[in-house]
N, C-alpha and C. Protein backbone atom coordinates (compact mmCIF):
# COMPACT_ATOMS: atom_id res chain seq x y z
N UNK A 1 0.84 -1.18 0.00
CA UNK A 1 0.00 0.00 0.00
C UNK A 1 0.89 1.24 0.00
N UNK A 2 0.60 2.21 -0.72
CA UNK A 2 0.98 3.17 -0.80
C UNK A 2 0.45 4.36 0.21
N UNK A 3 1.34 4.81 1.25
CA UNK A 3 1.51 6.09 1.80
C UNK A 3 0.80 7.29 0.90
N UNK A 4 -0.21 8.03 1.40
CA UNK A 4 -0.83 9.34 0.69
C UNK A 4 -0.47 10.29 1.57
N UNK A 5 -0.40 11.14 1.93
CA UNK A 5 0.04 12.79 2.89
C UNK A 5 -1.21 12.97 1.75
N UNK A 6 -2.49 13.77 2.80
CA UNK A 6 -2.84 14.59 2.15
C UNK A 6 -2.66 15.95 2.95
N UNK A 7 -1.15 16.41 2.63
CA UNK A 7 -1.12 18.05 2.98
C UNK A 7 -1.66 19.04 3.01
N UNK A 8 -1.68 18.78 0.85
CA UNK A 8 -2.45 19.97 0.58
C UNK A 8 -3.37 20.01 0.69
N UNK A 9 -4.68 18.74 0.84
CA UNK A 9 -6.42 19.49 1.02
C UNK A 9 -6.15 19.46 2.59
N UNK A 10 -5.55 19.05 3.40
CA UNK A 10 -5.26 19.18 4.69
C UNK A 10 -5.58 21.26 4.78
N UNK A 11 -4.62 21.84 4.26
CA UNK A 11 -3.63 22.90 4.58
C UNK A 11 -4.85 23.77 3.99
N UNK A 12 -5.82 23.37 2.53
CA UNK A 12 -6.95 24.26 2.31
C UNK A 12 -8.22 24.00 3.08
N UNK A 13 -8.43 23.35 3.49
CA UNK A 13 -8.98 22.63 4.56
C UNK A 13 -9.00 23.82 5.82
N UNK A 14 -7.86 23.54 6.35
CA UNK A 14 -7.74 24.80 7.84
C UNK A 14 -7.68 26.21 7.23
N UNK A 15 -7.50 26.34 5.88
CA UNK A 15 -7.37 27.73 5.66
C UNK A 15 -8.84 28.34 5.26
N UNK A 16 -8.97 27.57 4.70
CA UNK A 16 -10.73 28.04 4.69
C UNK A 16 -11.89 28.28 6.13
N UNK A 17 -11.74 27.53 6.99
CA UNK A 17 -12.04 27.65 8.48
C UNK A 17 -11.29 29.09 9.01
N UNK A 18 -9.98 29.31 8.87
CA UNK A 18 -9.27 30.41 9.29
C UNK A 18 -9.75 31.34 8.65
N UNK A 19 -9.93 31.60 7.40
CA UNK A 19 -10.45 32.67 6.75
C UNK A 19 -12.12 32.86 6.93
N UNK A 20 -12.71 31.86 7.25
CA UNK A 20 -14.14 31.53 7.97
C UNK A 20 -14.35 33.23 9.04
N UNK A 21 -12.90 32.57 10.29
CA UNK A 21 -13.09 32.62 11.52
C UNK A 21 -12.33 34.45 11.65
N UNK A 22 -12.40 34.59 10.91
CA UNK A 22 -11.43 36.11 10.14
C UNK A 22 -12.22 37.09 11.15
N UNK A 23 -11.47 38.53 12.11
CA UNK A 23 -12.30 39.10 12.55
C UNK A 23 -12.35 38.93 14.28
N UNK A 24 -12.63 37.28 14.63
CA UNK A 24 -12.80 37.34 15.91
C UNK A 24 -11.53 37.61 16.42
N UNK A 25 -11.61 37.00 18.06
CA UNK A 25 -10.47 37.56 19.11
C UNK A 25 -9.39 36.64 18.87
N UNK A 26 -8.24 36.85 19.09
CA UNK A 26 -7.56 35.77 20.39
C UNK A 26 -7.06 34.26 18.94
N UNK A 27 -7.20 33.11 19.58
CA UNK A 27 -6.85 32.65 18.80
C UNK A 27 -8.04 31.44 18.56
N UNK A 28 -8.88 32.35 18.73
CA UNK A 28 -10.26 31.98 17.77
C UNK A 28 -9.79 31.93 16.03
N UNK A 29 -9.30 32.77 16.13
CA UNK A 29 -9.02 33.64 14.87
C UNK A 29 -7.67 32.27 14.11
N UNK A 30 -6.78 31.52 15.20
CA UNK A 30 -5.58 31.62 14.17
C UNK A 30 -5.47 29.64 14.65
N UNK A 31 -5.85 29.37 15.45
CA UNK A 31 -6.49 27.86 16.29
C UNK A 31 -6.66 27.58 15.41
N UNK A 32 -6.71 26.43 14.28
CA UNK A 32 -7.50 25.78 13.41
C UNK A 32 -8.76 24.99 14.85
N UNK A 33 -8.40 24.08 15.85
CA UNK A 33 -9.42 23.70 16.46
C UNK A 33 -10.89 24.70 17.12
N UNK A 34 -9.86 25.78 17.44
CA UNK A 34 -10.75 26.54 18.12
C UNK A 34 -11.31 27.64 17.06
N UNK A 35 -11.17 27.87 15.54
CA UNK A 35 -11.47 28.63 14.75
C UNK A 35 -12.80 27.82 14.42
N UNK A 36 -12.64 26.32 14.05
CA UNK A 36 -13.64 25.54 13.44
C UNK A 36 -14.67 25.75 14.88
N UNK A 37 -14.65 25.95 16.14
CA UNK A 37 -15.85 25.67 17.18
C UNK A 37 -16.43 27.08 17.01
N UNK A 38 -15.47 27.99 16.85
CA UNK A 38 -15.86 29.41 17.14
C UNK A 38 -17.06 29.56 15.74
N UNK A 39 -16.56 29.16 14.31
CA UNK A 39 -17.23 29.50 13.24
C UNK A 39 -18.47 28.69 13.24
N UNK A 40 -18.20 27.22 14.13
CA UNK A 40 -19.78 26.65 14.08
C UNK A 40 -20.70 27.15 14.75
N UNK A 41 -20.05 27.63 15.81
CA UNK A 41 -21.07 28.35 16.71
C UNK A 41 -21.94 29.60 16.41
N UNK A 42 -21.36 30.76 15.57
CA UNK A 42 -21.72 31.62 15.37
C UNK A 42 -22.65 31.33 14.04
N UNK A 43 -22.45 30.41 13.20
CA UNK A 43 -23.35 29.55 12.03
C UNK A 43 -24.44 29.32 12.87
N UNK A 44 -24.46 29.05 14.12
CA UNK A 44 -25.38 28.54 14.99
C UNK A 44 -26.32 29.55 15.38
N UNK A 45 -25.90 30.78 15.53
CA UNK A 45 -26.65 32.25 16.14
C UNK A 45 -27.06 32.52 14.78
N UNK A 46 -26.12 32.47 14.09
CA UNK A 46 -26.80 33.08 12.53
C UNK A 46 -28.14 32.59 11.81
N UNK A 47 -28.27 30.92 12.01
CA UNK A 47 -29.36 30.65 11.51
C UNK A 47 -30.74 30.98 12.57
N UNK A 48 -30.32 30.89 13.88
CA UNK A 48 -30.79 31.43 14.85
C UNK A 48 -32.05 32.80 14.51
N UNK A 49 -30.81 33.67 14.87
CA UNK A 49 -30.70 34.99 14.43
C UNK A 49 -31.98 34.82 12.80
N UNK A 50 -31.81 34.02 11.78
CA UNK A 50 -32.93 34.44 10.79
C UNK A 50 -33.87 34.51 11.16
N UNK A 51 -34.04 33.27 12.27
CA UNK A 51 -35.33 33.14 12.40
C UNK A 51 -36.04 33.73 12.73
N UNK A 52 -35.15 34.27 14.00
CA UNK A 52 -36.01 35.34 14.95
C UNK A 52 -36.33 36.92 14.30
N UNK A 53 -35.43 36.89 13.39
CA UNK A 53 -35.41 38.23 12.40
C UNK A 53 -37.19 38.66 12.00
N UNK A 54 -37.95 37.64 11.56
CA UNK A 54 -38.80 37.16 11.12
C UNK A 54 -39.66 37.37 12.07
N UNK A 55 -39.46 36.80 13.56
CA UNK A 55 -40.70 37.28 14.29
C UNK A 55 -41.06 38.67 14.61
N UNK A 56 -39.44 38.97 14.92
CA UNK A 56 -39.55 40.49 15.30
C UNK A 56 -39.90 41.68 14.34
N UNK A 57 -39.67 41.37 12.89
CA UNK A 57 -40.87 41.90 11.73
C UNK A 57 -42.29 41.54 11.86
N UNK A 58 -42.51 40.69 11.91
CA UNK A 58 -44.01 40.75 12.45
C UNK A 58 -44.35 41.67 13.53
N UNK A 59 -44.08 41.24 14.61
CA UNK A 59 -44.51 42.50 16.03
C UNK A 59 -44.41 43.89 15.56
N UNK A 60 -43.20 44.18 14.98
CA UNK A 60 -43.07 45.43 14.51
C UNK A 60 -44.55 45.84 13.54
N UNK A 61 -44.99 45.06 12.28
CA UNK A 61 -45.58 45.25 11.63
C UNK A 61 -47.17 45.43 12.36
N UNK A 62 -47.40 44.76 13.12
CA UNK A 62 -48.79 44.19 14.10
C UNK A 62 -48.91 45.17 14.68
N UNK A 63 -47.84 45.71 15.53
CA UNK A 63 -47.57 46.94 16.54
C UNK A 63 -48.15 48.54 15.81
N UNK A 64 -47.61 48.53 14.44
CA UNK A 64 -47.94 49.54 13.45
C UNK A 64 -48.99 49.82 12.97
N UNK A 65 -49.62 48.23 12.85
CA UNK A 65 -50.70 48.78 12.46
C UNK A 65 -52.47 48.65 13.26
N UNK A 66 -51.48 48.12 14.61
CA UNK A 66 -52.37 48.55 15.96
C UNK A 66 -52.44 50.15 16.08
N UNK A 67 -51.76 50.77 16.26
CA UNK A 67 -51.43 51.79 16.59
C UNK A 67 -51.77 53.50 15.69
N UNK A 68 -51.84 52.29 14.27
CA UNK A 68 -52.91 53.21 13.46
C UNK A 68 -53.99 53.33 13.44
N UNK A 69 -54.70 52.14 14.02
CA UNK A 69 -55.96 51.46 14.59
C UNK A 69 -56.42 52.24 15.39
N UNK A 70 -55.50 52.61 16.28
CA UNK A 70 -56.29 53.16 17.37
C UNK A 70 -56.85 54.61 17.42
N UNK A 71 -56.00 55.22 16.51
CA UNK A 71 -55.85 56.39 16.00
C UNK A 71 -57.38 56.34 15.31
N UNK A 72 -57.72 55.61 14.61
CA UNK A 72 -59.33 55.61 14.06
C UNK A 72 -60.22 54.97 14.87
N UNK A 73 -59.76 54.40 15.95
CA UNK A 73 -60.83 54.38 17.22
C UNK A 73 -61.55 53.01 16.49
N UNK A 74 -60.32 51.67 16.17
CA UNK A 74 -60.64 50.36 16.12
C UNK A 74 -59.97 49.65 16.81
N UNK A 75 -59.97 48.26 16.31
CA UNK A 75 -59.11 47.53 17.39
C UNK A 75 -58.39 46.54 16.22
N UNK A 76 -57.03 45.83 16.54
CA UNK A 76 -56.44 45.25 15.05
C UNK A 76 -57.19 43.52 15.34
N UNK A 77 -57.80 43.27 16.00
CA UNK A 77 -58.23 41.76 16.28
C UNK A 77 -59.25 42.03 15.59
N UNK A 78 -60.15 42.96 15.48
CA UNK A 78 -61.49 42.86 14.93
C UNK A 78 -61.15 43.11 13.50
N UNK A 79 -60.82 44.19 12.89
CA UNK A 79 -60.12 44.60 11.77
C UNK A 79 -59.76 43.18 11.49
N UNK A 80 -58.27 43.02 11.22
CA UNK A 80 -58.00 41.55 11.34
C UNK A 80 -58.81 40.57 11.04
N UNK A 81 -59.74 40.06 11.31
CA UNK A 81 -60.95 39.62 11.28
C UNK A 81 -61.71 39.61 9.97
N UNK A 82 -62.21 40.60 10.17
CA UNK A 82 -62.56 41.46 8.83
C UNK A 82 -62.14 41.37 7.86
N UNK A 83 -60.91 41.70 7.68
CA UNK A 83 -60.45 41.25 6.25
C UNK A 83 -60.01 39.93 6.09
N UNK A 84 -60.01 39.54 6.90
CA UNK A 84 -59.80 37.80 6.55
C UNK A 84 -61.83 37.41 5.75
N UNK A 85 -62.61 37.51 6.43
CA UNK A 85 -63.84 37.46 6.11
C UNK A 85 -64.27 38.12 4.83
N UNK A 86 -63.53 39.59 4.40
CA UNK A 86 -63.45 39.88 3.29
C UNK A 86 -62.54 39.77 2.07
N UNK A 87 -61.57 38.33 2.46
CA UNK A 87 -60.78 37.93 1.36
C UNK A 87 -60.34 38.95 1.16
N UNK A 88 -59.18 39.77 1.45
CA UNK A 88 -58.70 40.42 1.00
C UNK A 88 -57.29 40.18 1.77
N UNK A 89 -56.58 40.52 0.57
CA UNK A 89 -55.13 39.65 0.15
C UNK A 89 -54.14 40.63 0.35
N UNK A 90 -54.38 41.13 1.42
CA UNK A 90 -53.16 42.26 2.09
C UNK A 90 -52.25 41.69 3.29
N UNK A 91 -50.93 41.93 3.09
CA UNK A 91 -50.42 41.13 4.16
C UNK A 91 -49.80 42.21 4.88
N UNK A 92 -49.49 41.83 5.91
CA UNK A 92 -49.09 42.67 7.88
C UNK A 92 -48.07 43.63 7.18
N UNK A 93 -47.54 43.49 6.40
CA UNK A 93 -46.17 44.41 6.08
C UNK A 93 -46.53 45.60 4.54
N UNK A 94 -47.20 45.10 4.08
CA UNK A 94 -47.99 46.13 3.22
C UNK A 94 -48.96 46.91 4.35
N UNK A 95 -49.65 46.37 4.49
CA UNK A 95 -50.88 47.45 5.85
C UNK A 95 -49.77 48.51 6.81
N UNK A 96 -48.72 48.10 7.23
CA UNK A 96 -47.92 48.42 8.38
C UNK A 96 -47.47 49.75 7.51
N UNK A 97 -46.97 49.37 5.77
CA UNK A 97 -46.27 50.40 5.27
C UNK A 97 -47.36 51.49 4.73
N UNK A 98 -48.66 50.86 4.45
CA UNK A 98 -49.79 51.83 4.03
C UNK A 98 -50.23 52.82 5.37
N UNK A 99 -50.18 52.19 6.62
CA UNK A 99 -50.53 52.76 7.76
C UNK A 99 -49.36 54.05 8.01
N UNK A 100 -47.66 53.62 8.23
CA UNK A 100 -46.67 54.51 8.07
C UNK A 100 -46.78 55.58 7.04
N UNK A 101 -47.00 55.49 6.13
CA UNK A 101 -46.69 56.33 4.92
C UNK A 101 -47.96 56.79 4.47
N UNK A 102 -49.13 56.16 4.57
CA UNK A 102 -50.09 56.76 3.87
C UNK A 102 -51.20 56.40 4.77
N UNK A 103 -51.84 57.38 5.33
CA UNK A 103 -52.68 57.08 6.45
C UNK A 103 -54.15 57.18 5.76
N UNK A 104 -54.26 58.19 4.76
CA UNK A 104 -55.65 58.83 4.18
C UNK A 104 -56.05 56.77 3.39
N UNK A 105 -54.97 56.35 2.90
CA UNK A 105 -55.29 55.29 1.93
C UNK A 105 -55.31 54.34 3.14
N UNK A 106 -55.25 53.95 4.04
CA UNK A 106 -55.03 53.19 5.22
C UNK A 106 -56.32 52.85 5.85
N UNK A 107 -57.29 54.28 5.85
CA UNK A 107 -58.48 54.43 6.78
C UNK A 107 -59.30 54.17 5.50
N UNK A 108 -59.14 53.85 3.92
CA UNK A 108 -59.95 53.57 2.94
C UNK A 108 -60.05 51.92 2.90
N UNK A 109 -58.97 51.38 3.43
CA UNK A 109 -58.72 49.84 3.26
C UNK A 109 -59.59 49.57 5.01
N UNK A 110 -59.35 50.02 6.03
CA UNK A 110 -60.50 49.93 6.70
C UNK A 110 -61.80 50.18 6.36
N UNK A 111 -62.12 51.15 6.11
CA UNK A 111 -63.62 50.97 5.36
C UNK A 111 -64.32 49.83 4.71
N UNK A 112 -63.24 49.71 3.30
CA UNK A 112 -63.58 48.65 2.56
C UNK A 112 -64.05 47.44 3.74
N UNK A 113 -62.76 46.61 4.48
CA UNK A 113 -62.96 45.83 5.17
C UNK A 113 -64.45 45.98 6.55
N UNK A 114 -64.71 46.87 6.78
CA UNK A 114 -65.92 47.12 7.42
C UNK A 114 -67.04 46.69 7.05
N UNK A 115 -67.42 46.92 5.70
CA UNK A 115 -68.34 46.77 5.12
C UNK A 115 -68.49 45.37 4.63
């Protein structure tokens, strides 16, 4: 049997992890062992981190367009409601940006849904 060294995918191997781990402290950064724990970990917050990205756009959006709600002296559960009952195909982040930016067109899409 023939002896293989694999050096070189060895050597691109840790360099890709090192260049991964680019940035942090200490020898997070220069460790091949401790570069590869440091970069899984933070892969770990990151996918994390999308997820939660996602809820906290919602609240934001819900929050917005409670708050425009109230301003016309409704409530967003009943509203809410409403346009689900009136099929209408507006989602939390369009309403949130119609409520922010355009309030006159905001209190027209309540209406509609009222009726």
């Amino acid at each position: 049997m023939v002896r293989v060294k694999g050096g070189t995918a060895a050597h691109a191997r840790h360099k890709k992890v090192r260049d991964a781990a680019k940035g942090y402290r200490g020898k997070n950064r220069t460790t091949f062992r401790l570069a590869k724990q440091a970069t899984m970990k933070a892969g770990m917050h990151a996918y994390v981190g999308r997820k939660l990205k996602k809820r906290v756009f919602r609240r934001l959006w819900i929050s917005r367009i409670s708050a425009a709600l109230r301003n016309i002296g409704e409530r967003y559960s009943e509203i809410k409601n409403k346009w689900l009952h009136a099929k209408m195909d507006v989602d939390r982040k369009a309403l949130s940006e119609l409520a922010v930016n355009y309030p006159k067109v905001f209190e027209k899409v309540v209406k509609v849904a009222k009726k």
